[in-house]
N, C-alpha and C. Protein backbone atom coordinates (compact mmCIF):
# COMPACT_ATOMS: atom_id res chain seq x y z
N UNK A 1 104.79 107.65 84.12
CA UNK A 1 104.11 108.03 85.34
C UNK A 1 104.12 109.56 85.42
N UNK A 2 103.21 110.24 85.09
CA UNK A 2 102.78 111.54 85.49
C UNK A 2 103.34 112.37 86.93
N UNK A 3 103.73 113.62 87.30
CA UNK A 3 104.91 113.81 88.51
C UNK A 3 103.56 113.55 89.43
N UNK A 4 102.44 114.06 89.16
CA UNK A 4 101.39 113.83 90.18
C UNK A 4 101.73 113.03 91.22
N UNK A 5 101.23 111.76 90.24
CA UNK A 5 101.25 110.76 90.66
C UNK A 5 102.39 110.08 91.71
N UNK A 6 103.57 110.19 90.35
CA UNK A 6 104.88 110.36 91.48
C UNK A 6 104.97 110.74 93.14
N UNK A 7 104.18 112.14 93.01
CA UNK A 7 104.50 112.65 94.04
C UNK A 7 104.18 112.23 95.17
N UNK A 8 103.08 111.37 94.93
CA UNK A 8 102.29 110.65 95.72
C UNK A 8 102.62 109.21 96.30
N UNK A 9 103.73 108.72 95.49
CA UNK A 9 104.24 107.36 95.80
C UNK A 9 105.40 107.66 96.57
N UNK A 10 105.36 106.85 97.97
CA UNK A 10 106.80 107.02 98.82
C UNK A 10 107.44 105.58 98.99
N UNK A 11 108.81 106.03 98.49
CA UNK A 11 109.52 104.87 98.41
C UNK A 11 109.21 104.15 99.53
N UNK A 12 109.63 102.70 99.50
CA UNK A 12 109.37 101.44 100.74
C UNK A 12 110.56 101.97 101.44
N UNK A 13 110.56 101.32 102.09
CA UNK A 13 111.89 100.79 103.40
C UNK A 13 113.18 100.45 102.60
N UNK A 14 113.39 99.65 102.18
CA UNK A 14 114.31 98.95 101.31
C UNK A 14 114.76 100.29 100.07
N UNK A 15 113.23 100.69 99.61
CA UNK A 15 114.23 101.75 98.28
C UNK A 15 114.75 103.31 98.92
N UNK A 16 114.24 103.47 100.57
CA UNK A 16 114.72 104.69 101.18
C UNK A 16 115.99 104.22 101.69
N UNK A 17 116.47 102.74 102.18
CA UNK A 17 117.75 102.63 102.28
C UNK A 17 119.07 102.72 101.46
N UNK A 18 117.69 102.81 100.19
CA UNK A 18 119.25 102.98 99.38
C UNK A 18 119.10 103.76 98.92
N UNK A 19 117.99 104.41 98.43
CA UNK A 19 117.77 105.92 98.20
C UNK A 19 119.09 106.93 98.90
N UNK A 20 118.61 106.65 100.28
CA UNK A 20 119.48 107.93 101.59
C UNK A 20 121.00 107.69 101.52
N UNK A 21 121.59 106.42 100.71
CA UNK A 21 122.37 106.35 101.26
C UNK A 21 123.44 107.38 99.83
N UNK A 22 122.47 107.75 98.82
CA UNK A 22 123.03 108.39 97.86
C UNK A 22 122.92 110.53 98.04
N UNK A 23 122.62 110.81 99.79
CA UNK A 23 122.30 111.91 99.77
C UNK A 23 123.79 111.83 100.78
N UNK A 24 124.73 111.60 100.84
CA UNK A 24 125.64 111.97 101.15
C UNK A 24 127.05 111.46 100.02
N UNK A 25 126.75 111.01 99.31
CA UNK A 25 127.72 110.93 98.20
C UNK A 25 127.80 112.59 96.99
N UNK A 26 128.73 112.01 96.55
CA UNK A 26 129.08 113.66 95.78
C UNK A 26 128.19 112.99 94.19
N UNK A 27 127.62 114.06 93.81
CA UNK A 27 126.40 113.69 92.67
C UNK A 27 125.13 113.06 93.10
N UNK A 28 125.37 112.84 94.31
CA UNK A 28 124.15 111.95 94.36
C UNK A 28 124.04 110.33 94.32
N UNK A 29 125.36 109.96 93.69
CA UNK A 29 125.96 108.53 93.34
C UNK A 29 125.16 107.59 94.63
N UNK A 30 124.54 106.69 93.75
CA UNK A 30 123.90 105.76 94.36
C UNK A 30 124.63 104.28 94.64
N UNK A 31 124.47 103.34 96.17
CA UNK A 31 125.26 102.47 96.24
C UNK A 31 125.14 101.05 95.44
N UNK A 32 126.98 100.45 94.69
CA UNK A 32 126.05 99.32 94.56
C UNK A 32 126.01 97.98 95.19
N UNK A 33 126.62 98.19 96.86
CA UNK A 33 125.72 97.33 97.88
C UNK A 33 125.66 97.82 99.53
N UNK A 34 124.70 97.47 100.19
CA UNK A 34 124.16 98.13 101.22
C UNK A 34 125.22 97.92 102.02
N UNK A 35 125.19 98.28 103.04
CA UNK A 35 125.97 98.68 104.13
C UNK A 35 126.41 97.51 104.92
N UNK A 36 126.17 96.27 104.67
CA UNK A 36 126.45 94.99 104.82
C UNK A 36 127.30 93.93 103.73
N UNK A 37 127.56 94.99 102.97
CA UNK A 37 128.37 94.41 102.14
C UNK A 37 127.61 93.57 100.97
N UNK A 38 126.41 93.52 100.86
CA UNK A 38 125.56 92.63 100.25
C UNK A 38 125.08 93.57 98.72
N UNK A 39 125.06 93.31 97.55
CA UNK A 39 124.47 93.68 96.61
C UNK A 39 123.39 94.49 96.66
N UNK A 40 123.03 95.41 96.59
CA UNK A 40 121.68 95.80 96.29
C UNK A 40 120.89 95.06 95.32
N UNK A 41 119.98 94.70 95.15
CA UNK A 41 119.11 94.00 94.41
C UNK A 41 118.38 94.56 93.22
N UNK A 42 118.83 94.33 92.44
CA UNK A 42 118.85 94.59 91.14
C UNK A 42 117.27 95.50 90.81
N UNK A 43 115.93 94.59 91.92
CA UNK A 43 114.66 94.73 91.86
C UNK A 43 114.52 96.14 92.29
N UNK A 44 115.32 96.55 93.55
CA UNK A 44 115.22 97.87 94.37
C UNK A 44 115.63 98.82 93.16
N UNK A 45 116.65 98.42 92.90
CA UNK A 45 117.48 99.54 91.70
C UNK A 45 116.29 99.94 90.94
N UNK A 46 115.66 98.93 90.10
CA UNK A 46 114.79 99.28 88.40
C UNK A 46 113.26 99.79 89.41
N UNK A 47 112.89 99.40 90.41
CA UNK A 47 112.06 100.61 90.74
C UNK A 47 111.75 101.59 91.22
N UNK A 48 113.13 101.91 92.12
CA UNK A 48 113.31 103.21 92.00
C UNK A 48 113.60 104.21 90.54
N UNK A 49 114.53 103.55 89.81
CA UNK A 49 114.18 104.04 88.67
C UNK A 49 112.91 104.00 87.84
N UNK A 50 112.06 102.92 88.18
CA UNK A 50 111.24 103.33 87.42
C UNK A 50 109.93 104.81 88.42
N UNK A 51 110.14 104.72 89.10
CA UNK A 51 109.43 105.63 89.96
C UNK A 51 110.37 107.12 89.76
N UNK A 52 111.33 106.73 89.08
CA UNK A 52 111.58 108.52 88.73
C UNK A 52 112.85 109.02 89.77
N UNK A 53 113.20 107.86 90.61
CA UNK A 53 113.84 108.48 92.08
C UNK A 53 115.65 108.68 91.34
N UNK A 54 115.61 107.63 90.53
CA UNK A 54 117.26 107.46 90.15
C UNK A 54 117.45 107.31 89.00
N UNK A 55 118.57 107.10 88.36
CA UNK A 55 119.02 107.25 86.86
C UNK A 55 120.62 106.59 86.96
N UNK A 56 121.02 105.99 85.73
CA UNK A 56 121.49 105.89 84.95
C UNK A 56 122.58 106.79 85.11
N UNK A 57 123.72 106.53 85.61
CA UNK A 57 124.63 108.05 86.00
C UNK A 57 125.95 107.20 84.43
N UNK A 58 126.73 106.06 85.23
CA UNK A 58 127.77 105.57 84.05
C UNK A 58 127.61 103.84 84.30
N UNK A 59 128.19 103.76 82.71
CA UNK A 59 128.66 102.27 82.94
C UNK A 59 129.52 101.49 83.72
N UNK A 60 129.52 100.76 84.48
CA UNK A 60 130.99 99.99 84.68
C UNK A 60 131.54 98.93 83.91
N UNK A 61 132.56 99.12 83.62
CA UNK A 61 133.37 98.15 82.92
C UNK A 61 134.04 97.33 82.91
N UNK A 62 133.78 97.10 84.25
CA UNK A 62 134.20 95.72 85.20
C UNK A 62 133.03 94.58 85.17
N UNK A 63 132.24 95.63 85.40
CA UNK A 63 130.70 94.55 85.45
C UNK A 63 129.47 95.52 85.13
N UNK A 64 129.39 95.06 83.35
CA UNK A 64 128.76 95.81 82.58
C UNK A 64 127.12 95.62 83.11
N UNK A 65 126.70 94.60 83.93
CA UNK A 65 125.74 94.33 84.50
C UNK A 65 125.11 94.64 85.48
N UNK A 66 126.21 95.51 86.19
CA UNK A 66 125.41 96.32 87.72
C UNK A 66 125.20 97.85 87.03
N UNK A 67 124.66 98.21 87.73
CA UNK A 67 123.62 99.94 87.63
C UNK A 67 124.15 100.73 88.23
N UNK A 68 125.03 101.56 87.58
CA UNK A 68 125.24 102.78 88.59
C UNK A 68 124.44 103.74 88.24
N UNK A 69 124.07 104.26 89.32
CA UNK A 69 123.01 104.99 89.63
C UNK A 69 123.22 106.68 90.18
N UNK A 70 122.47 107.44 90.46
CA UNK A 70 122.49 108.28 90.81
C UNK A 70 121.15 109.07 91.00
N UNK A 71 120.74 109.76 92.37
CA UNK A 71 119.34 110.10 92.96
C UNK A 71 118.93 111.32 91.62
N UNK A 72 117.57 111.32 91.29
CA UNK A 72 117.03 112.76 90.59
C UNK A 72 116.87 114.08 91.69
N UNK A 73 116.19 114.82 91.06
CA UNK A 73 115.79 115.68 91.73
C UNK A 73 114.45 115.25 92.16
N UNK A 74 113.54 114.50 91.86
CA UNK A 74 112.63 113.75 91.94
C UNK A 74 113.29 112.69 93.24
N UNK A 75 114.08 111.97 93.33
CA UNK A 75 114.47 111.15 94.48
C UNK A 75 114.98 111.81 95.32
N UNK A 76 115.18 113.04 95.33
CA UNK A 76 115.69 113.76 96.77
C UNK A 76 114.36 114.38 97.09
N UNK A 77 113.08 114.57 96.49
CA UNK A 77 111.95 115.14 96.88
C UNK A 77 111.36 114.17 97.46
N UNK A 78 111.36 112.47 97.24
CA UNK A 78 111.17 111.43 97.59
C UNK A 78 111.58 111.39 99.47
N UNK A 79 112.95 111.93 99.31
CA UNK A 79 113.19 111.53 100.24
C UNK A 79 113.07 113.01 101.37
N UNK A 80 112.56 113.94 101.04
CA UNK A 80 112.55 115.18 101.83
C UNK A 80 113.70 116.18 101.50
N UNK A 81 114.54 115.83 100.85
CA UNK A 81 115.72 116.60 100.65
C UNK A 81 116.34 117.70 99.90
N UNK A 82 116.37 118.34 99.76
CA UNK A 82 116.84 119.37 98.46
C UNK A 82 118.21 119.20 97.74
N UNK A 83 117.86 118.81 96.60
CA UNK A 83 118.90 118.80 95.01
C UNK A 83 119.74 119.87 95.57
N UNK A 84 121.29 119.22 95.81
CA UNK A 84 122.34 119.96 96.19
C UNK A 84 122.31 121.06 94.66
N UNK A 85 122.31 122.76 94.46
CA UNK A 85 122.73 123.28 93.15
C UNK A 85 124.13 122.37 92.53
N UNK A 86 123.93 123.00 91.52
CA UNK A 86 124.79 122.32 90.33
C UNK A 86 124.73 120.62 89.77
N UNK A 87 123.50 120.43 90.50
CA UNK A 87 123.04 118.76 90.16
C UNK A 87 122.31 118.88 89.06
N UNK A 88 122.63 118.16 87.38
CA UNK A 88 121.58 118.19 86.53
C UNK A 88 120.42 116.82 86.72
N UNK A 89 119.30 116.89 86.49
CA UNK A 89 118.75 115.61 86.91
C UNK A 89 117.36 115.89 88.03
């Protein structure tokens, strides 16, 4: 996806909830379940990533199967915000 384009797509409801909830964590660290205690959904995760908003931060090794995540500089533009300095990404 071209940033154009990007720039032009605003996350839903669902991927700004979990988007925002990674602009007060340190790195950017994205959650992996909402504020109800419930999983984030695997679906929200891979398109925000695929829209450029999040990444791939580490594995877990508890459960090699959930996504930890972390916002780009691209997902804090998503969300209005400015890339704290010293963030690569």
């Amino acid at each position: 996806m071209s940033e154009h384009i990007a720039a032009e797509v605003r996350p839903s409801e669902a991927q700004r909830r979990y988007l925002e909830r990674g602009l007060t964590e340190p790195g950017g660290k994205l959650p992996l379940f909402d504020r109800e205690g419930r999983e984030v959904p695997k679906k929200t995760i891979e398109s925000c990533m695929a829209h450029g908003w999040a990444t791939p931060w580490t594995a877990n090794p508890v459960r090699p199967d959930w996504l930890v995540c972390r916002l780009t500089t691209a997902g804090y533009r998503a969300l209005g915000a400015e890339r704290p300095n010293g963030l690569i990404g």
